[in-house]
C-alpha atoms as a PDB file:
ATOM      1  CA  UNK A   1     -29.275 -29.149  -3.496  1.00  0.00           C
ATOM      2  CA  UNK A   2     -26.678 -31.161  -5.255  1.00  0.00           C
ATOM      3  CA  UNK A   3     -24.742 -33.621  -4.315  1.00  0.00           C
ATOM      4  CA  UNK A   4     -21.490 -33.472  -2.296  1.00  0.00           C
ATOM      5  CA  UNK A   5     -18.439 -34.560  -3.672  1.00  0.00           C
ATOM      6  CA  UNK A   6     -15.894 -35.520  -1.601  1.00  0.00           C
ATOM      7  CA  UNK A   7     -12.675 -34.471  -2.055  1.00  0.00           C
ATOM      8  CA  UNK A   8     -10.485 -35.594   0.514  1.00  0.00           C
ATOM      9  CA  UNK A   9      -8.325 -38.984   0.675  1.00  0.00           C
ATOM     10  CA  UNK A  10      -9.706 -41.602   2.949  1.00  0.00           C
ATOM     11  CA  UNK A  11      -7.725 -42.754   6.031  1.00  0.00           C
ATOM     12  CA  UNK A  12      -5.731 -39.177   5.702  1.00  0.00           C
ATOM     13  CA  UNK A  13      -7.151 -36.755   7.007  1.00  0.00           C
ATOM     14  CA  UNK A  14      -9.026 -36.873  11.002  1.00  0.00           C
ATOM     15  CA  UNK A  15     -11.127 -34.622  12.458  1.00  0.00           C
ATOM     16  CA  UNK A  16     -12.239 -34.308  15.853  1.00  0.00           C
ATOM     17  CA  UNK A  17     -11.443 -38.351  15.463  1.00  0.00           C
ATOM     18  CA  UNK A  18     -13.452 -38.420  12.649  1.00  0.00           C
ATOM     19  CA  UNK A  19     -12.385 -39.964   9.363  1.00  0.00           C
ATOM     20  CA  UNK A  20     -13.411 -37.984   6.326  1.00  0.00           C
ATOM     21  CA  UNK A  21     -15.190 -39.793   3.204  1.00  0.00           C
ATOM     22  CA  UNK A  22     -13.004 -40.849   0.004  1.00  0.00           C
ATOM     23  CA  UNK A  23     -11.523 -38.620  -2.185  1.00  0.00           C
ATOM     24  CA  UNK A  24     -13.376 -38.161  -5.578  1.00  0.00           C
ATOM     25  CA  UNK A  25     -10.548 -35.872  -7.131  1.00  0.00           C
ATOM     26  CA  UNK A  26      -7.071 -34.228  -6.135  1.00  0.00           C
ATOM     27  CA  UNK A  27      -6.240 -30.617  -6.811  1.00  0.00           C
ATOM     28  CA  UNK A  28      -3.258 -28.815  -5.909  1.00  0.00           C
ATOM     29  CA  UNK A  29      -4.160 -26.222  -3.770  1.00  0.00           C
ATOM     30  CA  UNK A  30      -0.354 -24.661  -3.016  1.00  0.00           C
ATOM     31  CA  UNK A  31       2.824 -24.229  -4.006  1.00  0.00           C
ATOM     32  CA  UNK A  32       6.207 -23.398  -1.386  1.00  0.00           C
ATOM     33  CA  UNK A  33       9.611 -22.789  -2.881  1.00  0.00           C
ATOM     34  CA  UNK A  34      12.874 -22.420  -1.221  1.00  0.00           C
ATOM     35  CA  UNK A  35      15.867 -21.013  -3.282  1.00  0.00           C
ATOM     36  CA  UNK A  36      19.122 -22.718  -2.228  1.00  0.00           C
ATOM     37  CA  UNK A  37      22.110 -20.872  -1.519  1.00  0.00           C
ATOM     38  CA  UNK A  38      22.703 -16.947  -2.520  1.00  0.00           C
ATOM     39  CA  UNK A  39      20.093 -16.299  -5.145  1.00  0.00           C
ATOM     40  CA  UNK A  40      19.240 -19.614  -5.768  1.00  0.00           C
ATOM     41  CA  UNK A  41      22.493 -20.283  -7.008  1.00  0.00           C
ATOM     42  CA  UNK A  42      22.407 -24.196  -5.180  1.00  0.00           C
ATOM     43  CA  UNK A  43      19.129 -25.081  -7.213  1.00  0.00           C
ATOM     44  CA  UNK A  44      15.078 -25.148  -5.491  1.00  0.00           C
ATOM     45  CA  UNK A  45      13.376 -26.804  -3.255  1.00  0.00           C
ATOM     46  CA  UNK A  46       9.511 -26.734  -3.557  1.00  0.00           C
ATOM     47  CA  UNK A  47       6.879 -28.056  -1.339  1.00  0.00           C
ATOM     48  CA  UNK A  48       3.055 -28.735  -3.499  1.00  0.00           C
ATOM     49  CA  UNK A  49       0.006 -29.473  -1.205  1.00  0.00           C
ATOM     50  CA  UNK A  50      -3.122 -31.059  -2.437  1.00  0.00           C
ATOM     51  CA  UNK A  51      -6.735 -31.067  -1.828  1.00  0.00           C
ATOM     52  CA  UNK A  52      -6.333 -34.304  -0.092  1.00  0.00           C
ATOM     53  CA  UNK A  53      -3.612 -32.557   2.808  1.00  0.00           C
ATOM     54  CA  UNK A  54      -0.698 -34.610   1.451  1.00  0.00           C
ATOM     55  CA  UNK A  55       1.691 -33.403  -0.806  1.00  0.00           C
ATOM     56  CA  UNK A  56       5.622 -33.500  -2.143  1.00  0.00           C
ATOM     57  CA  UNK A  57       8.486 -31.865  -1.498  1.00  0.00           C
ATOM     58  CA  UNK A  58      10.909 -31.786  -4.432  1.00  0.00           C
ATOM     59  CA  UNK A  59      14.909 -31.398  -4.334  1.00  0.00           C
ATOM     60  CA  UNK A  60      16.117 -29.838  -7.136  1.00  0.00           C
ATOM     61  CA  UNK A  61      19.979 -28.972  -5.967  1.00  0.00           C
ATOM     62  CA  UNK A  62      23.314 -28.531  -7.927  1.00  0.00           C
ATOM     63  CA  UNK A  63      27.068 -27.251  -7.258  1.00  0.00           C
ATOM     64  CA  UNK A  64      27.368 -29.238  -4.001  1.00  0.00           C
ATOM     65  CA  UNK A  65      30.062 -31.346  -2.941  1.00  0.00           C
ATOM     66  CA  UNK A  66      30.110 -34.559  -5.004  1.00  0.00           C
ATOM     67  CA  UNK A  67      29.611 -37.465  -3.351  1.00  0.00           C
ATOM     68  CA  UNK A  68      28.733 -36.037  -0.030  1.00  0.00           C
ATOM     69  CA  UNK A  69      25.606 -37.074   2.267  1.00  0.00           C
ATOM     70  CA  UNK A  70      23.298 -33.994   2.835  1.00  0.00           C
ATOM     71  CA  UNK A  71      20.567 -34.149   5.145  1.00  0.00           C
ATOM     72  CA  UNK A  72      17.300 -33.110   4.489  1.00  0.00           C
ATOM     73  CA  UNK A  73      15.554 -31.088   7.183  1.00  0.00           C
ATOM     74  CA  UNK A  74      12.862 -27.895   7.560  1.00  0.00           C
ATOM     75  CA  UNK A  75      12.792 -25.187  10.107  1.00  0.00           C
ATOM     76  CA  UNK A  76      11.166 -22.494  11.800  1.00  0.00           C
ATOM     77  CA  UNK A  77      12.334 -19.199  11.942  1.00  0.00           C
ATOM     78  CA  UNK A  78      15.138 -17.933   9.124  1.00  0.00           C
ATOM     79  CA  UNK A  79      18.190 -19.124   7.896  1.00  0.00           C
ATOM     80  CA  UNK A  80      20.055 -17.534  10.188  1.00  0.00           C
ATOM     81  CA  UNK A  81      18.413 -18.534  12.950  1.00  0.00           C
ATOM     82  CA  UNK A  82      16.866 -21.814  11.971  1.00  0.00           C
ATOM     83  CA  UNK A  83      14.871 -22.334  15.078  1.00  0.00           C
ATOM     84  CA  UNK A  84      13.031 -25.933  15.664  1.00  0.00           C
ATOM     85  CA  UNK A  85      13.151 -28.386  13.306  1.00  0.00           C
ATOM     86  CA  UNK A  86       9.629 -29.364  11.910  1.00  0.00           C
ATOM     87  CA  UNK A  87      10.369 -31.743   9.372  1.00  0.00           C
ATOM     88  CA  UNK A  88      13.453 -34.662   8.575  1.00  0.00           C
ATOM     89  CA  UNK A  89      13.468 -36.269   5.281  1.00  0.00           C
ATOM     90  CA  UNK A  90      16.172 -39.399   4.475  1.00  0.00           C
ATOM     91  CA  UNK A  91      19.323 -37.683   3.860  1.00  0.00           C
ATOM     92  CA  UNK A  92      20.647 -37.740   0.293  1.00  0.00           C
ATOM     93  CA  UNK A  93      23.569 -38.571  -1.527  1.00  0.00           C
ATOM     94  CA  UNK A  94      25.121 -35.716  -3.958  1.00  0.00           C
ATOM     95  CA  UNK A  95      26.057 -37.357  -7.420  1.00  0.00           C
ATOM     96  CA  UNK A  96      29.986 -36.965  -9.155  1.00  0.00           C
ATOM     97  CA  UNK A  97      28.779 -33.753 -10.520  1.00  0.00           C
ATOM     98  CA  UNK A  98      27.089 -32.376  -7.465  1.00  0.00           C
ATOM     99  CA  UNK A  99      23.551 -32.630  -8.424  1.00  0.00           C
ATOM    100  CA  UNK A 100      20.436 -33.988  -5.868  1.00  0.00           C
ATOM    101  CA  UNK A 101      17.488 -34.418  -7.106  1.00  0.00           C
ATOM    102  CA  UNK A 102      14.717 -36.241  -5.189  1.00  0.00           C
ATOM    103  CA  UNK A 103      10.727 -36.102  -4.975  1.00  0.00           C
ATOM    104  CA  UNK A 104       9.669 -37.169  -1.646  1.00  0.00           C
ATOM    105  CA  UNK A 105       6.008 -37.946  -1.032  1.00  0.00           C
ATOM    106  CA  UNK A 106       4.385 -36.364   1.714  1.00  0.00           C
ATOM    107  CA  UNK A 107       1.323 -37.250   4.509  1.00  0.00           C
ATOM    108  CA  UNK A 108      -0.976 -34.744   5.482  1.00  0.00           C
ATOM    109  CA  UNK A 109       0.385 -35.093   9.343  1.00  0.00           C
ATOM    110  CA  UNK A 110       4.018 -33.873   7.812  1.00  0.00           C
ATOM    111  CA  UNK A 111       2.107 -31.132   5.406  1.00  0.00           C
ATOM    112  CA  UNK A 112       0.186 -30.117   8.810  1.00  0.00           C
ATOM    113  CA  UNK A 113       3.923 -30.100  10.722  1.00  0.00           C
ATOM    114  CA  UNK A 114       4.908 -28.021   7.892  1.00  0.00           C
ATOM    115  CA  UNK A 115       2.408 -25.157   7.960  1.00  0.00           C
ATOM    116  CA  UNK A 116       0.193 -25.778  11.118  1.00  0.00           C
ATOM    117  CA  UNK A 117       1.633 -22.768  12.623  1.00  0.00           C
ATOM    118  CA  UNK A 118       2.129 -19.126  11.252  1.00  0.00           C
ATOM    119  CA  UNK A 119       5.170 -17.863  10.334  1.00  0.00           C
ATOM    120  CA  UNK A 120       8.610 -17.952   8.512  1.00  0.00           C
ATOM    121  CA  UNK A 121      10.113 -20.911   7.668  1.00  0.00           C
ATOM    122  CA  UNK A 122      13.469 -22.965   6.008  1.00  0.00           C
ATOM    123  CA  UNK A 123      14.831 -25.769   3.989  1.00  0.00           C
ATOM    124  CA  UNK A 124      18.132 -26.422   4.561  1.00  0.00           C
ATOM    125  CA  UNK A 125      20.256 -29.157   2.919  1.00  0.00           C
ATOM    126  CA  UNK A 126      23.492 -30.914   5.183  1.00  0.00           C
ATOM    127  CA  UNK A 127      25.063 -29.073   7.803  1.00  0.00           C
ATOM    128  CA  UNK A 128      28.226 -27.088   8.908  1.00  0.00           C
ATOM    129  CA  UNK A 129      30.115 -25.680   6.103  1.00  0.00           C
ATOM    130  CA  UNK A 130      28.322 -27.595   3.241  1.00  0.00           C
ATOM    131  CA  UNK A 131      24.935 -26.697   4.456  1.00  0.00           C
ATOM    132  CA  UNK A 132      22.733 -24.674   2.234  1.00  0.00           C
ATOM    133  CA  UNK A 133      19.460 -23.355   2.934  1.00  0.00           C
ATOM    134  CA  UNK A 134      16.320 -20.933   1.553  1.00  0.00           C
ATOM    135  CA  UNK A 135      13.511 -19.614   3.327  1.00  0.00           C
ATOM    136  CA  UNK A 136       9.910 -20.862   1.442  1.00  0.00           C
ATOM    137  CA  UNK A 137       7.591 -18.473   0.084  1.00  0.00           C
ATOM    138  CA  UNK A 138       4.252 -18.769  -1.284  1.00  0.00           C
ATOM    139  CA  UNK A 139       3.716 -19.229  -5.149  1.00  0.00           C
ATOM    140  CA  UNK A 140       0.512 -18.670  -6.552  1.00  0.00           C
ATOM    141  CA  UNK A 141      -1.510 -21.327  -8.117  1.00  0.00           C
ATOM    142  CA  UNK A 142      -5.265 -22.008  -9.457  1.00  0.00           C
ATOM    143  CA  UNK A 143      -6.862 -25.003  -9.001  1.00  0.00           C
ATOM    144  CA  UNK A 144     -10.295 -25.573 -10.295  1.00  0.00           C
ATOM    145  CA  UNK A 145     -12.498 -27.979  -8.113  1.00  0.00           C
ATOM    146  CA  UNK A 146     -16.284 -29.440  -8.748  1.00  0.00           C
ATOM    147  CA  UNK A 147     -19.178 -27.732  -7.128  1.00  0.00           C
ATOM    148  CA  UNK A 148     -19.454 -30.097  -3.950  1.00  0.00           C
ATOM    149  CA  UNK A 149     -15.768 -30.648  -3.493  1.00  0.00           C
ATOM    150  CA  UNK A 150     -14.477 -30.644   0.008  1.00  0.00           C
ATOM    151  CA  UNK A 151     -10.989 -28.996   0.134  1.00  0.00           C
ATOM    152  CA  UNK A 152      -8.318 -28.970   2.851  1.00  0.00           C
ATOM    153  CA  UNK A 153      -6.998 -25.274   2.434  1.00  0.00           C
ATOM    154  CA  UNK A 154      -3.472 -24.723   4.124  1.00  0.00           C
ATOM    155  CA  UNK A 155      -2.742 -21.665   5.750  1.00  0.00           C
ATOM    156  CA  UNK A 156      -0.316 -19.396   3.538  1.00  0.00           C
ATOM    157  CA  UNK A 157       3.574 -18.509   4.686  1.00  0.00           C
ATOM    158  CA  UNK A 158       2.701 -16.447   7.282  1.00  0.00           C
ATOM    159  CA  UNK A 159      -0.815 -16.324   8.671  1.00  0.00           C
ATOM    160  CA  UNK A 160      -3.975 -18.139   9.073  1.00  0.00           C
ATOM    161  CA  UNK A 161      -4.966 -21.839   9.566  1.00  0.00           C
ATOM    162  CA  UNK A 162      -5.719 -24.786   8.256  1.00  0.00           C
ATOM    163  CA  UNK A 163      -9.699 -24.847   7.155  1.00  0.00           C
ATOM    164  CA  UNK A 164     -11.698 -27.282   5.198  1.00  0.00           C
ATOM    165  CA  UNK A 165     -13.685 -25.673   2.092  1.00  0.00           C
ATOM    166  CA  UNK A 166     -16.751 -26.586   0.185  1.00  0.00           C
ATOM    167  CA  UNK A 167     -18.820 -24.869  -2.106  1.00  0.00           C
ATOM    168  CA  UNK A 168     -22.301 -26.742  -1.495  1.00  0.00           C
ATOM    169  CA  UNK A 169     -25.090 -25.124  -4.100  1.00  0.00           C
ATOM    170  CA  UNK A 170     -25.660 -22.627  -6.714  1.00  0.00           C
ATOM    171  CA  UNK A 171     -28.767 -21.133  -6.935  1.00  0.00           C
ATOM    172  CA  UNK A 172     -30.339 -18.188  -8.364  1.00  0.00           C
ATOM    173  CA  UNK A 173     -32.283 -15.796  -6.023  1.00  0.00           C
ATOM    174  CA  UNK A 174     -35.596 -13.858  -6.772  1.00  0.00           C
ATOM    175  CA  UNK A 175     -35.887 -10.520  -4.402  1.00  0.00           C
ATOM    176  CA  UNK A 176     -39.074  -9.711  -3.154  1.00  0.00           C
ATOM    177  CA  UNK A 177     -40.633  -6.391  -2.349  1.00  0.00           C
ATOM    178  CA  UNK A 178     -39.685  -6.538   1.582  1.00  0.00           C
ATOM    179  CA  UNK A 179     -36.221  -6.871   0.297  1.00  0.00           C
ATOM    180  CA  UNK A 180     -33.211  -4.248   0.655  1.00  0.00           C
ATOM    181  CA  UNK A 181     -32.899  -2.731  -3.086  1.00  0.00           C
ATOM    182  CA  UNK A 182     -33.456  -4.756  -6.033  1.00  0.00           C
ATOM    183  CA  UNK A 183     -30.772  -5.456  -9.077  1.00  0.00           C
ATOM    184  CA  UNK A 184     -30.839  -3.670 -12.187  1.00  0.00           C
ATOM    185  CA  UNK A 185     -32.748  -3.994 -15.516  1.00  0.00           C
ATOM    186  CA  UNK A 186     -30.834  -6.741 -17.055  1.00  0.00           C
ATOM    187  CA  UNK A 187     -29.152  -8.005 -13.899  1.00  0.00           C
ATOM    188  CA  UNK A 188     -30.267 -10.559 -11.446  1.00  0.00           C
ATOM    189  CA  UNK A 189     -29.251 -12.092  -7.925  1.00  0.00           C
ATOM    190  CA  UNK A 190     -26.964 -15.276  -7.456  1.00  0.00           C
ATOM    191  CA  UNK A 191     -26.421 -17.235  -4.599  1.00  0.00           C
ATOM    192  CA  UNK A 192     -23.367 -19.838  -3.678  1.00  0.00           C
ATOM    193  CA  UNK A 193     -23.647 -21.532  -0.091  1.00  0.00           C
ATOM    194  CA  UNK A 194     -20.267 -22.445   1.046  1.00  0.00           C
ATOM    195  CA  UNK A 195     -19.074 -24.227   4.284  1.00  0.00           C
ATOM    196  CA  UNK A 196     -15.804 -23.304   6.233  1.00  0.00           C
ATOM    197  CA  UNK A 197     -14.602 -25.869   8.583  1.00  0.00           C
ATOM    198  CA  UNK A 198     -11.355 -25.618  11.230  1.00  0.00           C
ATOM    199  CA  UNK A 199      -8.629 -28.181  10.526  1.00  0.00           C
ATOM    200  CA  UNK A 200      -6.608 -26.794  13.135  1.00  0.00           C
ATOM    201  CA  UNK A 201      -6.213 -27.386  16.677  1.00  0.00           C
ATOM    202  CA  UNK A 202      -4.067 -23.992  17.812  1.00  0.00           C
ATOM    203  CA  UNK A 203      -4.683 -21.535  15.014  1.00  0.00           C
ATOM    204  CA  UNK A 204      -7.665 -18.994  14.039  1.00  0.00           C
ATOM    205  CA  UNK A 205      -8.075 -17.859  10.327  1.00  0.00           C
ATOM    206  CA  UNK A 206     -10.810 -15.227   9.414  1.00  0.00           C
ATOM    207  CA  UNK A 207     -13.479 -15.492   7.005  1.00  0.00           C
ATOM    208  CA  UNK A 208     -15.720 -12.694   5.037  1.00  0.00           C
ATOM    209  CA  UNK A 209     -17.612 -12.641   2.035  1.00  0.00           C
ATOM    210  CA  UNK A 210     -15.352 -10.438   0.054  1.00  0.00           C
ATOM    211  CA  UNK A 211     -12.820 -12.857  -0.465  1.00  0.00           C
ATOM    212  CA  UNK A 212     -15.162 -14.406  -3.054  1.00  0.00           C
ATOM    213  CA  UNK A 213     -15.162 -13.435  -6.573  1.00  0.00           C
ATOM    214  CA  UNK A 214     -17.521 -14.675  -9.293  1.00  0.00           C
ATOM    215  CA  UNK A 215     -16.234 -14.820 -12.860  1.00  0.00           C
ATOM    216  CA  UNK A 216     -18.295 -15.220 -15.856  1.00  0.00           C
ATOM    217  CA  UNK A 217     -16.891 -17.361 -19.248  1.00  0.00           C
ATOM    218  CA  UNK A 218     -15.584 -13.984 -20.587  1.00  0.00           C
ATOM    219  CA  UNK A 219     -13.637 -13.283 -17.831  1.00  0.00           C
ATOM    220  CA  UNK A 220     -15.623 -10.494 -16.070  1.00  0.00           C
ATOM    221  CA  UNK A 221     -15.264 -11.070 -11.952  1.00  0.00           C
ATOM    222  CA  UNK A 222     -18.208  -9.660  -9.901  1.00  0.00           C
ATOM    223  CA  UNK A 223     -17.973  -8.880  -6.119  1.00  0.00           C
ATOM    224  CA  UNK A 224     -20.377 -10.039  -3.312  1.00  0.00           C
ATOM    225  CA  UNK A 225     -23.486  -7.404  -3.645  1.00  0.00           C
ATOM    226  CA  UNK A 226     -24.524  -5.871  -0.809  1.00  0.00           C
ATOM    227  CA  UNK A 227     -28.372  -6.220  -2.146  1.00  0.00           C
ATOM    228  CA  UNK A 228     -30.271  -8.789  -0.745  1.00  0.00           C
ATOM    229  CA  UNK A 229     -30.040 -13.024  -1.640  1.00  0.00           C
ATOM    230  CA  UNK A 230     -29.956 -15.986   0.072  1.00  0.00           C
ATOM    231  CA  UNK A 231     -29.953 -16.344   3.880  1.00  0.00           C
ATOM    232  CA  UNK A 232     -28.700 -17.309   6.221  1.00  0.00           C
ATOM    233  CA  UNK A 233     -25.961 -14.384   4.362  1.00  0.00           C
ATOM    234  CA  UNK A 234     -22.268 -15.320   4.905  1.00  0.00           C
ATOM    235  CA  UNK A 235     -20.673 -12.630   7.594  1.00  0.00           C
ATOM    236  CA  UNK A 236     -17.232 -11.939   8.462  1.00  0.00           C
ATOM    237  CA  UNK A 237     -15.162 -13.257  11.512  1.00  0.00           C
ATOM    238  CA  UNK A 238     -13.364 -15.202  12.724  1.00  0.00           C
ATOM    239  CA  UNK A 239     -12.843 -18.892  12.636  1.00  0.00           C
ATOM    240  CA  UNK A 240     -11.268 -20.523  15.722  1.00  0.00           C
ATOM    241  CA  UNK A 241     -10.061 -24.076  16.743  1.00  0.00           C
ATOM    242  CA  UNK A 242     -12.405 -26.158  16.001  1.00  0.00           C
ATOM    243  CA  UNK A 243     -14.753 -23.822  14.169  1.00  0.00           C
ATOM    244  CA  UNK A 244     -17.214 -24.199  11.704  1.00  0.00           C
ATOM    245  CA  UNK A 245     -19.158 -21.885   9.830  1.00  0.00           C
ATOM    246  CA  UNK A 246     -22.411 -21.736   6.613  1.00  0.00           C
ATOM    247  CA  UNK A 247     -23.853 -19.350   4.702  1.00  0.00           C
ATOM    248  CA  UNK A 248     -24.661 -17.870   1.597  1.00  0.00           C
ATOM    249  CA  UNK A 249     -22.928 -15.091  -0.672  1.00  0.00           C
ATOM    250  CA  UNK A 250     -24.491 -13.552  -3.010  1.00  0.00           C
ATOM    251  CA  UNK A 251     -23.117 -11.386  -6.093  1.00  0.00           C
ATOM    252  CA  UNK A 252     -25.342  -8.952  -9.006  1.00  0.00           C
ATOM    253  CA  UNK A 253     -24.659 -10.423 -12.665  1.00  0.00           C
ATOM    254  CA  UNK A 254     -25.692  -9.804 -16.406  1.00  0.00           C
ATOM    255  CA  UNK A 255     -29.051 -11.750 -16.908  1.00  0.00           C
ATOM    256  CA  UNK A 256     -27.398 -12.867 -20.367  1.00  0.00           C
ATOM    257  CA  UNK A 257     -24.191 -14.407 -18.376  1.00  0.00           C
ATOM    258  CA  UNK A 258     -25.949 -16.727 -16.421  1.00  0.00           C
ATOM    259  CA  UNK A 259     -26.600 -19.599 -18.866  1.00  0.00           C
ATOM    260  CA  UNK A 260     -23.183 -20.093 -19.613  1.00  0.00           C
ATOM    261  CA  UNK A 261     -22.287 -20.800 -16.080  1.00  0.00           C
ATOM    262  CA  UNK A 262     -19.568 -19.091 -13.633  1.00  0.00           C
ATOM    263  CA  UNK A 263     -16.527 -19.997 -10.859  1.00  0.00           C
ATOM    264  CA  UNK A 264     -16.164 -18.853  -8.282  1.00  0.00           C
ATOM    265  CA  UNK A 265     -12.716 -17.482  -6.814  1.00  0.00           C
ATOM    266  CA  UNK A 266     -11.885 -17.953  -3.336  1.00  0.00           C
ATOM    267  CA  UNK A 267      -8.595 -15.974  -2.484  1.00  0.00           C
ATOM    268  CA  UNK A 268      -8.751 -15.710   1.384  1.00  0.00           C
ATOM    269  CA  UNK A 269      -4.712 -15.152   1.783  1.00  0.00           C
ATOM    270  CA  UNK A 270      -2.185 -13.296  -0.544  1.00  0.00           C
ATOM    271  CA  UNK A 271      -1.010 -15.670  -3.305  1.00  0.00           C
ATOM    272  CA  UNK A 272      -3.579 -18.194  -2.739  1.00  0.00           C
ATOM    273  CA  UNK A 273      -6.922 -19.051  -4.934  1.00  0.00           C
ATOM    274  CA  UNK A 274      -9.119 -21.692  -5.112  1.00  0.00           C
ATOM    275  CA  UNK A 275     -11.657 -21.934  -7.930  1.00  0.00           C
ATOM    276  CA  UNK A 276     -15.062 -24.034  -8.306  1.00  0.00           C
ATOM    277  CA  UNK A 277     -16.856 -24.779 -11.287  1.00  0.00           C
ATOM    278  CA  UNK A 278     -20.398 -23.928 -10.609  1.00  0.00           C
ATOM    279  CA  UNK A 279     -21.898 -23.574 -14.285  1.00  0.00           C
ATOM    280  CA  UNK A 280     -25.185 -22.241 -14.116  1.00  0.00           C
ATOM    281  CA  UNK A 281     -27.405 -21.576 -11.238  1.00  0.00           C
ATOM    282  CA  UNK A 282     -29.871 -23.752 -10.220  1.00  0.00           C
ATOM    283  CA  UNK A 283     -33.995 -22.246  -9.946  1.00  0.00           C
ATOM    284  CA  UNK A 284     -34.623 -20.327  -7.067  1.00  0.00           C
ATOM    285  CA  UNK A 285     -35.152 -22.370  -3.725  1.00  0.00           C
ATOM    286  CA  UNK A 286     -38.648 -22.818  -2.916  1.00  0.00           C
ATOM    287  CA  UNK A 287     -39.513 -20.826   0.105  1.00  0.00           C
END
C-alpha cells in the first residue's frame, strides 16, 4: 500500500482530542457566496474552505454609505428572519466612495461554526436601515488531491456533515472463477480503498459507492461495477457522530486506459467534488 499523505494542518484540526498529523498540501475543497443587496446590486461576499478546515471569507461590497462602520456578522435562517448569529468578524469601515473590501482569514473552529449544522444561512453587513445582507449558496469547485491525502470535507448548504476523506490505494483486481461475473474482453477490474471519517459531533452524512466516479486521461468517467473486486466492498449508509467507515470500490475499465492512470471523482453532495490523482493501478494484492 502506499504511503499516506497527510493533508490536514497541524494544531487545527482535533478529533476525539486527537491532533491530526501536518499538512503536506492545501486544496480548496468549497466555495459559499452571498450576493449583497437586491440582485447583488451591494457587491459579494464569499466564504472558500480548504483541505486543512480553515478558510477566508472575502468582502467584496460597494454603493454603501461612505464613511460608515458596518458590522460584519453570519446567520442562520434567511434574511428575513436572520435567526442566531454564528459568526462576528471586526466591523469595517466603508471608504469616500462606498466600497469595503476585506479578506478575513478563517480557523477551522469558525469554518465548523459556519457549516456544522444543516441548513440556510446569511451574511449580512451593518444593521438597521444600512444593513445589507445575502443568503450563501454553494458554488462548485474541483480540487485535485494526491492519492493518500486526508481531506476535511464540509457539509454542503443544506445537508450532511462534516467527514474526513482519504483515498488510501489503487490497485488492480484479478477475478477468480468463484467470483460473481467476470469483465469483458478488453476490460479489467480496478479497485480504490477509501476511508470516511466523522468530523462532526451532532450531524450524520451518508455514504455509498455511487458517488464515486473514475475518469480516464480522455475524459471517459466509469461508474462503480457491480462485478466483483476488492473486499471488504464499500456499502451504503449512513455515517453518524463519530463514525468511521473502509472499504473498497471497484469500477470495469478499458485494459488500454489503465497505463495512463485515472482520478477519481468524489461528488457526495450537489455542487461539491473532490478529485484524487491515482495514476495507474498498482499489481493485484497478494491474497
Amino acid at each position: 500500500m502506499r504511503g499516506k499523505i497527510w493533508a490536514l494542518a497541524f494544531g487545527l484540526l482535533l478529533l476525539a482530542g486527537s491532533v491530526l498529523p501536518a499538512a503536506a498540501s492545501v486544496g480548496t475543497v468549497s466555495i459559499w457566496q452571498a450576493r449583497l443587496g437586491s440582485g447583488g446590486a451591494n457587491g459579494t461576499v464569499t466564504i472558500s474552505t480548504n483541505s486543512s478546515g480553515t478558510g477566508t471569507l472575502s468582502v467584496s461590497a460597494k454603493r454603501l454609505r461612505a464613511g460608515t462602520s458596518y458590522a460584519v456578522a453570519a446567520y442562520r435562517a434567511t434574511c428575513s428572519r436572520p435567526g442566531s448569529r454564528i459568526l462576528s468578524l471586526a466591523a469595517q469601515r466603508a471608504t469616500s466612495a462606498g466600497v469595503i473590501s476585506k479578506k478575513f482569514t478563517l480557523t477551522a473552529s469558525q469554518v465548523r461554526a459556519l457549516f456544522a449544522v444543516a441548513g440556510p444561512r446569511n451574511l449580512r453587513l451593518g444593521a438597521g436601515s444600512n444593513a445589507r445582507c445575502g443568503a450563501f449558496s454553494v458554488l462548485p469547485v474541483t480540487t485535485v488531491m494526491p492519492l493518500g491525502a486526508t481531506v476535511l470535507v464540509p457539509p454542503d448548504t443544506f445537508s450532511g456533515a462534516f467527514h474526513i476523506h482519504t483515498a488510501l490505494d489503487f490497485v488492480r483486481y484479478l477475478p477468480d472463477e468463484s467470483d460473481f461475473g467476470q469483465p469483458d474482453p478488453g476490460k479489467l477490474i480496478v479497485s480504490v480503498l477509501v476511508d470516511l471519517e466523522s468530523f462532526d459531533v451532532t450531524n450524520s452524512t451518508t455514504y455509498n459507492p455511487f458517488n464515486y466516479t473514475l475518469r480516464d486521461r480522455q475524459g471517459y468517467e466509469y461508474d462503480p461495477t457491480f462485478l466483483s473486486g476488492q473486499e471488504p466492498e464499500l456499502s451504503s449508509g449512513e455515517l453518524g457522530p463519530d463514525g468511521f467507515v473502509r472499504g473498497w470500490v471497484s469500477f470495469e475499465v478499458p485494459e488500454h486506459a489503465a497505463a495512463a492512470g485515472f482520478r477519481l471523482i468524489y461528488a457526495p453532495f450537489y455542487g461539491r467534488l473532490l478529485t484524487v490523482e491515482l495514476g495507474a493501478p498498482d499489481p493485484p494484492l497478494a491474497v
